[in-house]
N, C-alpha and C. Protein backbone atom coordinates (compact mmCIF):
# COMPACT_ATOMS: atom_id res chain seq x y z
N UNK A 1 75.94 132.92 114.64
CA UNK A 1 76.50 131.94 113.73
C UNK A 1 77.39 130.96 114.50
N UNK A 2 77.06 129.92 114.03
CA UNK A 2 78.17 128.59 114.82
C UNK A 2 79.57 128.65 114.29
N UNK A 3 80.64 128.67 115.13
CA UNK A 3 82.34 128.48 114.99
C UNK A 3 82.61 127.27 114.94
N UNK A 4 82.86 126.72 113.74
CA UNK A 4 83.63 125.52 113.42
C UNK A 4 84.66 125.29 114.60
N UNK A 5 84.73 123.99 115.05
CA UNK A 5 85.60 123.98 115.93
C UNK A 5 86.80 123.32 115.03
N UNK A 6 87.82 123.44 114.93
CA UNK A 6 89.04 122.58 113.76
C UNK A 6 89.07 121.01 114.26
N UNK A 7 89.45 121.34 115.58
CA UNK A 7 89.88 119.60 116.04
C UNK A 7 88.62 118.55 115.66
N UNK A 8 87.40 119.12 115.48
CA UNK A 8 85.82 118.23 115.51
C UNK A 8 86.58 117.93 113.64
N UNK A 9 86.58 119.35 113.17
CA UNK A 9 87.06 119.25 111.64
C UNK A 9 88.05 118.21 111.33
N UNK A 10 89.19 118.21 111.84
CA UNK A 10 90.41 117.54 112.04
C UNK A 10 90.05 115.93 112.08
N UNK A 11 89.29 115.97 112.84
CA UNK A 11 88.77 114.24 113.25
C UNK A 11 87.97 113.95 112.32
N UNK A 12 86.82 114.61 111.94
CA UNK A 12 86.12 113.99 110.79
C UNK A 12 86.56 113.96 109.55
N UNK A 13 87.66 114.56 109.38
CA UNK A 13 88.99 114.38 108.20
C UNK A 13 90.03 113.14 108.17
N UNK A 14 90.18 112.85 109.16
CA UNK A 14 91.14 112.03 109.48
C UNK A 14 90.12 110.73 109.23
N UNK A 15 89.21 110.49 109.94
CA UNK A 15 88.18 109.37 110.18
C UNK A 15 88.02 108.98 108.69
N UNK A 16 87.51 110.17 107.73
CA UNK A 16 86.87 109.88 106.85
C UNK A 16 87.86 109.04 105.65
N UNK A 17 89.20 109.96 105.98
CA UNK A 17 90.53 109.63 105.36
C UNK A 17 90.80 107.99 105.59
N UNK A 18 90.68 107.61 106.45
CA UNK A 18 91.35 106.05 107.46
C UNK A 18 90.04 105.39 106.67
N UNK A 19 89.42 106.11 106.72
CA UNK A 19 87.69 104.75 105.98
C UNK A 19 87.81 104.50 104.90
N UNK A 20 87.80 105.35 104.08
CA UNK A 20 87.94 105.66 102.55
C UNK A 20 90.12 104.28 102.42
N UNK A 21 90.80 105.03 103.09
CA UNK A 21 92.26 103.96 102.86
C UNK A 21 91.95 102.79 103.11
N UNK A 22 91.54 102.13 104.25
CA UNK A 22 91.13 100.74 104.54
C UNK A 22 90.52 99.93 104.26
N UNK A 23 89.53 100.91 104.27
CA UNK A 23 88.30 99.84 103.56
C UNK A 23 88.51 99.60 101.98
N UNK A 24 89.06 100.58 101.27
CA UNK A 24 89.46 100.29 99.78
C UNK A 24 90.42 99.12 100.11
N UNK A 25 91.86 98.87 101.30
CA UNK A 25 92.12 97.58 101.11
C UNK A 25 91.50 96.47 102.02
N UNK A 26 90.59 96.75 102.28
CA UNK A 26 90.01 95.45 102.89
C UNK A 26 88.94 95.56 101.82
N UNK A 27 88.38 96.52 100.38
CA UNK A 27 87.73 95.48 99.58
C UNK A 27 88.52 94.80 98.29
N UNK A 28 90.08 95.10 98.35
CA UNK A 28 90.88 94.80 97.40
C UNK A 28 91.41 93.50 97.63
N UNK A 29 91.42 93.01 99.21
CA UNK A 29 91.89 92.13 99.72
C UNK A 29 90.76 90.88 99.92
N UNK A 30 89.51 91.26 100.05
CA UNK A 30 88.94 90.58 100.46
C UNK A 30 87.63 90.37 99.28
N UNK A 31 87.40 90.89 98.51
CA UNK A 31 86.26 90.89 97.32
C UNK A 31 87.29 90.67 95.75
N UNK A 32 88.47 91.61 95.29
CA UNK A 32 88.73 92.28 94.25
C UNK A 32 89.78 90.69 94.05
N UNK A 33 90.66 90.14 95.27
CA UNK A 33 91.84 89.37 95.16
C UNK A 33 91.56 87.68 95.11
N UNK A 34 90.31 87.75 96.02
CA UNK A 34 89.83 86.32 95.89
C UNK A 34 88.82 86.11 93.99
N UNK A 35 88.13 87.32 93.97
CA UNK A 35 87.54 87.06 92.29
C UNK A 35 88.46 87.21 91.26
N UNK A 36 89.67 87.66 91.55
CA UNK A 36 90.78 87.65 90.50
C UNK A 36 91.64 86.40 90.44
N UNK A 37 91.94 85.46 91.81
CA UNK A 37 91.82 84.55 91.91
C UNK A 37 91.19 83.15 91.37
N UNK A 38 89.74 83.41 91.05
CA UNK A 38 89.36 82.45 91.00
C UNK A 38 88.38 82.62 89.23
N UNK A 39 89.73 83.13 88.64
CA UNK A 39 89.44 83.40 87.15
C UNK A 39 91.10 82.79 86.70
N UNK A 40 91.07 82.62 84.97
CA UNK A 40 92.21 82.15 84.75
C UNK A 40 93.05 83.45 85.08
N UNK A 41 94.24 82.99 85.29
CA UNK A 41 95.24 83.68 85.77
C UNK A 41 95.71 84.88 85.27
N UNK A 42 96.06 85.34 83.99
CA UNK A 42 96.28 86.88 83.28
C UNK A 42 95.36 87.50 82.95
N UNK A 43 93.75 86.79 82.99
CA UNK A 43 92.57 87.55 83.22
C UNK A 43 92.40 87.84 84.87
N UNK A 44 92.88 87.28 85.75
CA UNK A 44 92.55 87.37 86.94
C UNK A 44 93.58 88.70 87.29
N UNK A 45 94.81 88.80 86.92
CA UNK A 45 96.06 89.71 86.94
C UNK A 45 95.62 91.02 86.04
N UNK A 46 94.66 90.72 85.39
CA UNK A 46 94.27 92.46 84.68
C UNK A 46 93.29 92.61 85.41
N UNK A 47 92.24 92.16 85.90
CA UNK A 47 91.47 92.23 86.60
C UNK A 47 91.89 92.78 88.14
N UNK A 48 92.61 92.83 88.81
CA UNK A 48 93.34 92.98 89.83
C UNK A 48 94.12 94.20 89.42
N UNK A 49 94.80 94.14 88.47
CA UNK A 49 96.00 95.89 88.12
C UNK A 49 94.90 96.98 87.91
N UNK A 50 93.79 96.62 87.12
CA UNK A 50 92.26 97.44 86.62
C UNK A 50 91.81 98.08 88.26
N UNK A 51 91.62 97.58 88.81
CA UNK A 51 90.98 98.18 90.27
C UNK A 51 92.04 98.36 90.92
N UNK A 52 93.07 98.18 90.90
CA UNK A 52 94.27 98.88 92.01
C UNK A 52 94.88 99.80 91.65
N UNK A 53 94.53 99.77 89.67
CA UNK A 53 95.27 101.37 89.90
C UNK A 53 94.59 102.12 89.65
N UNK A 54 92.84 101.99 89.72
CA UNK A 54 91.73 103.33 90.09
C UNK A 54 91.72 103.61 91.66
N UNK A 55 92.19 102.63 92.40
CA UNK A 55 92.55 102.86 94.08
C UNK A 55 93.56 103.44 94.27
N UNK A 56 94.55 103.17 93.99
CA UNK A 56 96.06 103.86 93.84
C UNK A 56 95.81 105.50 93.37
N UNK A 57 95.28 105.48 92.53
CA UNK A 57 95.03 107.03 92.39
C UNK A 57 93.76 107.56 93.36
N UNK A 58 93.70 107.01 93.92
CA UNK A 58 92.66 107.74 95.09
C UNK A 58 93.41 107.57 96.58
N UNK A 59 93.65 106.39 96.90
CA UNK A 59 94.44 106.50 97.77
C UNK A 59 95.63 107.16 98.14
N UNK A 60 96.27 108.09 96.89
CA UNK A 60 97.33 108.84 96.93
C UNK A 60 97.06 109.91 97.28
N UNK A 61 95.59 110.43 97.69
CA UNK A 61 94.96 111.82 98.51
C UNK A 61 94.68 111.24 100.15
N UNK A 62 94.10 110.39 99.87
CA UNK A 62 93.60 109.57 101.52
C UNK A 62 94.74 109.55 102.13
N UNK A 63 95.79 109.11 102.23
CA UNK A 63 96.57 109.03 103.10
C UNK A 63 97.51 109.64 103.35
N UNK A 64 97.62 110.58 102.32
CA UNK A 64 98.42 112.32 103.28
C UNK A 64 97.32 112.88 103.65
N UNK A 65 96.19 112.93 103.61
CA UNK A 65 94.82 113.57 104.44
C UNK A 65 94.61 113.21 105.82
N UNK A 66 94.95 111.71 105.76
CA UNK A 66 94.49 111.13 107.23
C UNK A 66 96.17 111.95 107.80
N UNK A 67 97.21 111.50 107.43
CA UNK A 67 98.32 112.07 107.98
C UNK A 67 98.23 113.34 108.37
N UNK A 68 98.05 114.12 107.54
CA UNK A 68 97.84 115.34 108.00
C UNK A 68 96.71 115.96 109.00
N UNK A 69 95.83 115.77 108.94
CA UNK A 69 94.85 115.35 109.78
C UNK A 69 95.39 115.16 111.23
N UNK A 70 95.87 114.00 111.09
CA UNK A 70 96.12 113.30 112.40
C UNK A 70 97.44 114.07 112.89
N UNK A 71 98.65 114.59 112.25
CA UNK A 71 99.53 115.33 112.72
C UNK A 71 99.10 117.09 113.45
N UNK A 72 97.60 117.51 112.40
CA UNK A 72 97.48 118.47 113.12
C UNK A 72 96.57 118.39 114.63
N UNK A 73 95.80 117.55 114.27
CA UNK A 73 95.57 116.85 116.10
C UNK A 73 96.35 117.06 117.13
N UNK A 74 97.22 116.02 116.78
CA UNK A 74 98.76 115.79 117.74
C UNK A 74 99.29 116.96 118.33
N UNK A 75 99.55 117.59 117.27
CA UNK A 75 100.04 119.50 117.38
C UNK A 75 98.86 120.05 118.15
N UNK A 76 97.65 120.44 117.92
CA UNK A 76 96.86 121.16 118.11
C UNK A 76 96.28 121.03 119.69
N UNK A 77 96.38 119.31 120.61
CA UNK A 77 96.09 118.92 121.36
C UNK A 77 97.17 118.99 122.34
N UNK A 78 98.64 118.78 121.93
CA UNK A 78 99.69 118.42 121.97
C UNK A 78 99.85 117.35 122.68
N UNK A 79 100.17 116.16 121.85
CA UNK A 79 99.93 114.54 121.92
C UNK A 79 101.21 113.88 121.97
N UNK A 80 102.07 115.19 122.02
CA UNK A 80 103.55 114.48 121.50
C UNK A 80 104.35 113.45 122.82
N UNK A 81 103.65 113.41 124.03
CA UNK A 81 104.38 112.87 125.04
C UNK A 81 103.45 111.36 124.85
N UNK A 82 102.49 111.09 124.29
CA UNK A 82 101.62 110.26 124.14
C UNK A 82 102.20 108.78 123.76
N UNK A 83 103.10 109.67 122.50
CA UNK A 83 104.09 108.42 121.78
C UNK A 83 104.94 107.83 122.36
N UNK A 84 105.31 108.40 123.71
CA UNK A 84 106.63 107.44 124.29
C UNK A 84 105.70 106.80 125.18
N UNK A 85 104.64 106.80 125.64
CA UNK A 85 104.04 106.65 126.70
C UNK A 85 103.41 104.70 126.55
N UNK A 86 103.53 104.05 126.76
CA UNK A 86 103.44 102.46 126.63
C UNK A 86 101.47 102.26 126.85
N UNK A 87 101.21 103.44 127.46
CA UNK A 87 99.38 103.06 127.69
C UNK A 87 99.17 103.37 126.40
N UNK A 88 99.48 104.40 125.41
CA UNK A 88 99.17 104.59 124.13
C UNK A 88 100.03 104.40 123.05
N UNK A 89 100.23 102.67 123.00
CA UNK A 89 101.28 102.12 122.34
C UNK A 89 100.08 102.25 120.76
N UNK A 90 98.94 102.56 121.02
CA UNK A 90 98.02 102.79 119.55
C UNK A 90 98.37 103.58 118.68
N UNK A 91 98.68 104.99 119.41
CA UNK A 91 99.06 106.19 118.52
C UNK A 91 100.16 105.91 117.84
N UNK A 92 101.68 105.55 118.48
CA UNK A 92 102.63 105.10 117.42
C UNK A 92 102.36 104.14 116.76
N UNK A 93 101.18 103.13 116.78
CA UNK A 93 100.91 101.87 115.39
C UNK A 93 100.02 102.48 114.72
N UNK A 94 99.83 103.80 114.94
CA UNK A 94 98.65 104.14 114.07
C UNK A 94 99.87 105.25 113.06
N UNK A 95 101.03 105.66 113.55
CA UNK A 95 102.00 106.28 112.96
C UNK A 95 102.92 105.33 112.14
N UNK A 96 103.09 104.02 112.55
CA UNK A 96 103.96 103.61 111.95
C UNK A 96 103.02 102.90 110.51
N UNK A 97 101.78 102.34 110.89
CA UNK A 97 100.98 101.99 109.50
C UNK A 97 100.97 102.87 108.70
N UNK A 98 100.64 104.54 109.03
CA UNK A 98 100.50 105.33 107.90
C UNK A 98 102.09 105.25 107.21
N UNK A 99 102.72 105.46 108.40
CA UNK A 99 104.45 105.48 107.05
C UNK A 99 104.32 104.25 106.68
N UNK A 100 104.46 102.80 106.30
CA UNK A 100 103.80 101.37 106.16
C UNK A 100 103.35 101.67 104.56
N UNK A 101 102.33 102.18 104.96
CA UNK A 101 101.41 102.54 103.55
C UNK A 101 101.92 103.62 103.00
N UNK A 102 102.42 104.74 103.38
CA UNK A 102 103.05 105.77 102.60
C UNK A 102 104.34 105.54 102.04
N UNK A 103 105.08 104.21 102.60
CA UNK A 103 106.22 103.92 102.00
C UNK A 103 105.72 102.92 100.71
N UNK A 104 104.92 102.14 100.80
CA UNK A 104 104.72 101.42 99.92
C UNK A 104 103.71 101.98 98.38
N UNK A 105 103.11 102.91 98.88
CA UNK A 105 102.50 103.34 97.74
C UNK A 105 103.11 104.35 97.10
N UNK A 106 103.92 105.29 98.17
CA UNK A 106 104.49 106.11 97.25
C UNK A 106 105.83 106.51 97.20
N UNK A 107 106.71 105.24 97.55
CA UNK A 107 108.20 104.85 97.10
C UNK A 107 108.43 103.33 96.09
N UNK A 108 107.79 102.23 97.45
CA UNK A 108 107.94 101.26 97.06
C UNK A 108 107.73 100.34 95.57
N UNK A 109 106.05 100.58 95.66
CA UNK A 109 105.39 100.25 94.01
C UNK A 109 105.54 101.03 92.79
N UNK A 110 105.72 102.47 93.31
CA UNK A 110 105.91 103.19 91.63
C UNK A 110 107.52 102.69 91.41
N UNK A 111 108.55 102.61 92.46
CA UNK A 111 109.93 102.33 92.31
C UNK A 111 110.05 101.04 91.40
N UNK A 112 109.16 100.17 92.11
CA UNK A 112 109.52 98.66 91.20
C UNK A 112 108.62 98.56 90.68
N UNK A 113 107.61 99.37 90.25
CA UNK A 113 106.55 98.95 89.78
C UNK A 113 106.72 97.91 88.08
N UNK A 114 107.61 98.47 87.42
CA UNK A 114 108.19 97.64 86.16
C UNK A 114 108.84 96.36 86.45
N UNK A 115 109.22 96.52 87.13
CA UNK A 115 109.58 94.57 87.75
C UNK A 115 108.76 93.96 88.23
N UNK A 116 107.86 94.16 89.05
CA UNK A 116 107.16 93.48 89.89
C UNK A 116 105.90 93.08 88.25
N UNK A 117 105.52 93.94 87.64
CA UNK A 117 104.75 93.74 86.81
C UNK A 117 105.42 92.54 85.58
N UNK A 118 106.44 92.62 85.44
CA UNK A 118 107.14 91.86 84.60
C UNK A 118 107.35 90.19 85.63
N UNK A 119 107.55 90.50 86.43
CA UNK A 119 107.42 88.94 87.26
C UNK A 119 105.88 88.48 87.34
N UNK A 120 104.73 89.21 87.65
CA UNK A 120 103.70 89.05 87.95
C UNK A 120 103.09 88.28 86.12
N UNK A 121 103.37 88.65 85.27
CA UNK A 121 103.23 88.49 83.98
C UNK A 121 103.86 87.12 83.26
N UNK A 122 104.74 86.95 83.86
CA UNK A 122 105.55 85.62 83.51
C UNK A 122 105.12 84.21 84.59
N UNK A 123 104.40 84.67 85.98
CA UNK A 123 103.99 83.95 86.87
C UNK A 123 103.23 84.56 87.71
N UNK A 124 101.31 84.68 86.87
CA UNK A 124 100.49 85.33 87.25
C UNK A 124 99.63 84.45 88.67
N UNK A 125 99.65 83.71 88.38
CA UNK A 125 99.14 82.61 89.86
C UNK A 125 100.04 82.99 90.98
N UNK A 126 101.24 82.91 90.89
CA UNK A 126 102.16 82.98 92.25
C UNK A 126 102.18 84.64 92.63
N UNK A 127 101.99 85.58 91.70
CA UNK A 127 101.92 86.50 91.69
C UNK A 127 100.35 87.23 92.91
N UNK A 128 99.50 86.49 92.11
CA UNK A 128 98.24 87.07 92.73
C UNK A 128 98.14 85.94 94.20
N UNK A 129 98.94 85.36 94.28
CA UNK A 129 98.92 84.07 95.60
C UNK A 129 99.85 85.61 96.38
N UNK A 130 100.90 85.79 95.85
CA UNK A 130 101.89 86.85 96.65
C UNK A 130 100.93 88.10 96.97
N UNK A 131 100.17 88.75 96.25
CA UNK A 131 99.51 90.17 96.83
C UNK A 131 98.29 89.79 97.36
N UNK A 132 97.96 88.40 97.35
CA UNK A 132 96.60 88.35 98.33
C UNK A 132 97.46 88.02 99.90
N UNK A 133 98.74 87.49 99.93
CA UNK A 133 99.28 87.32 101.29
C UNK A 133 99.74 88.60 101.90
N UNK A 134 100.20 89.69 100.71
CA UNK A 134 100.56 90.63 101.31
C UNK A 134 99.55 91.78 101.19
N UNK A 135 98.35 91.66 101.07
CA UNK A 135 97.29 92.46 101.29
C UNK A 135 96.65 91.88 102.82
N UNK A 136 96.51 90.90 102.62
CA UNK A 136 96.10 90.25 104.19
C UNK A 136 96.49 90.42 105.31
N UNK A 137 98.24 91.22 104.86
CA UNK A 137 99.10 90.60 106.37
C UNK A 137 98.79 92.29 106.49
N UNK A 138 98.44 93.52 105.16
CA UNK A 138 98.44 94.43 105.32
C UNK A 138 97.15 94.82 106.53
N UNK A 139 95.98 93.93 105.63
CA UNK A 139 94.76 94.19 106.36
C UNK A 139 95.00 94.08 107.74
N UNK A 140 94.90 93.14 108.30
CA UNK A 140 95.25 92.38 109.32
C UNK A 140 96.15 93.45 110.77
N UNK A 141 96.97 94.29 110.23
CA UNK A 141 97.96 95.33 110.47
C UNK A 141 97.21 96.67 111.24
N UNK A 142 95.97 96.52 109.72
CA UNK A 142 95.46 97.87 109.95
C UNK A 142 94.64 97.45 111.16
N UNK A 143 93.64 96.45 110.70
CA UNK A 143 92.26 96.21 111.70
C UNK A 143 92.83 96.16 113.27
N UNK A 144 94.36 95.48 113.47
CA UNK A 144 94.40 95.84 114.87
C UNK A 144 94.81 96.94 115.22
N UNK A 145 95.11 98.22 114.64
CA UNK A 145 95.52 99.26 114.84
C UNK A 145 94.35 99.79 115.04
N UNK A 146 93.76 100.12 114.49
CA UNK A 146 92.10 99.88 114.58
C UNK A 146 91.17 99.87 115.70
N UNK A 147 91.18 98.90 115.73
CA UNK A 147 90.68 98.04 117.15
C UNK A 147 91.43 98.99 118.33
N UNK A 148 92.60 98.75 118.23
CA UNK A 148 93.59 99.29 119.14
C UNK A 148 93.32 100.89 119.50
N UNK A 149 93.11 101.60 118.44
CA UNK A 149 93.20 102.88 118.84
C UNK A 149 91.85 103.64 119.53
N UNK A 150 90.49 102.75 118.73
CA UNK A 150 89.19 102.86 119.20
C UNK A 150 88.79 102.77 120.50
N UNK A 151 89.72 101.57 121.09
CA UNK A 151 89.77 101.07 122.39
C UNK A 151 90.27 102.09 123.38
N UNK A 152 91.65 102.28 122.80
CA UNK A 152 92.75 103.50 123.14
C UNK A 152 91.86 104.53 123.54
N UNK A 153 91.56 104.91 122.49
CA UNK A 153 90.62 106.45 122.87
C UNK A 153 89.22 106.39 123.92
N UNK A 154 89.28 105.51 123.87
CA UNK A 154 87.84 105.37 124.83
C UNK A 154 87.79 104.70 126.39
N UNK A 155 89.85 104.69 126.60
CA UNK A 155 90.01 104.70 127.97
C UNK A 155 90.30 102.96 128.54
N UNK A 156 89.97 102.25 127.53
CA UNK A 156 89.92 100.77 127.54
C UNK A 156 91.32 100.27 128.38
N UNK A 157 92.46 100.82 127.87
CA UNK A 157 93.83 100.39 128.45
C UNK A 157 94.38 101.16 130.08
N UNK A 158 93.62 101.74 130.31
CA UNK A 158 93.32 102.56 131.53
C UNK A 158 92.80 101.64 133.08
């Protein structure tokens, strides 16, 4: 019988975790924000809360999965000298996006979530102008972390 190896486990957990988080905001950012956009404005703003908070409740498993995941790596490999190390300036942007996104989904938005919705409602254009800039600058964040760590791992900065 074949022995699961964990770390093979670990990675295709983590991977699957980072695909499933990103790509939900690179299609929120890039499909869900421009067609909510380009509808009148409090139809475009329900249209936009409708798919972010069937993502929001999914993304609230994805990204303590990839975290965890990726922390038992770290541990399991022991990666911990990695982070001070300037050739693998990837691994800490790949630590600081997950806290990034773990602060914002699960402090930031449920915290204000009643204000931000009450501003977004009174000024739904400037509103959906504001979360397509700050989904972009999010995207944008991830994809070079991304890039960065793919590279990283495959010896590129070497």
């Amino acid at each position: 019988m074949m022995q699961i190896d964990d770390l093979i486990l670990a990675r295709a957990i983590h991977m699957l975790a980072v695909v499933h988080w990103i790509g939900g905001v690179a299609f929120v950012t890039l499909v869900v924000l421009p067609l909510a956009r380009s509808r009148p404005a409090l139809e475009g703003l329900a249209l936009f809360e409708t798919v972010e908070r069937r993502f929001a409740a999914q993304v609230r498993v994805s990204i303590p999965v990839a975290g965890a995941a990726g922390l038992w790596m770290s541990y399991r490999m022991d990666l911990w000298p990695r982070f001070l190390d300037p050739h693998f300036w990837w691994m800490a942007a790949m630590v600081a996006l997950w806290t990034l996104f773990t602060l914002v989904v699960f402090i930031i938005e449920p915290f204000f979530h009643a204000r931000m919705e009450r501003r977004a409602r009174s000024n739904p254009q400037t509103a959906l102008a504001r979360l397509t800039r700050l989904h972009s600058i999010l995207l944008a964040l991830a994809a070079a972390t991304i890039a960065g760590a793919i590279a990283g791992a495959h010896g590129f900065y070497f």
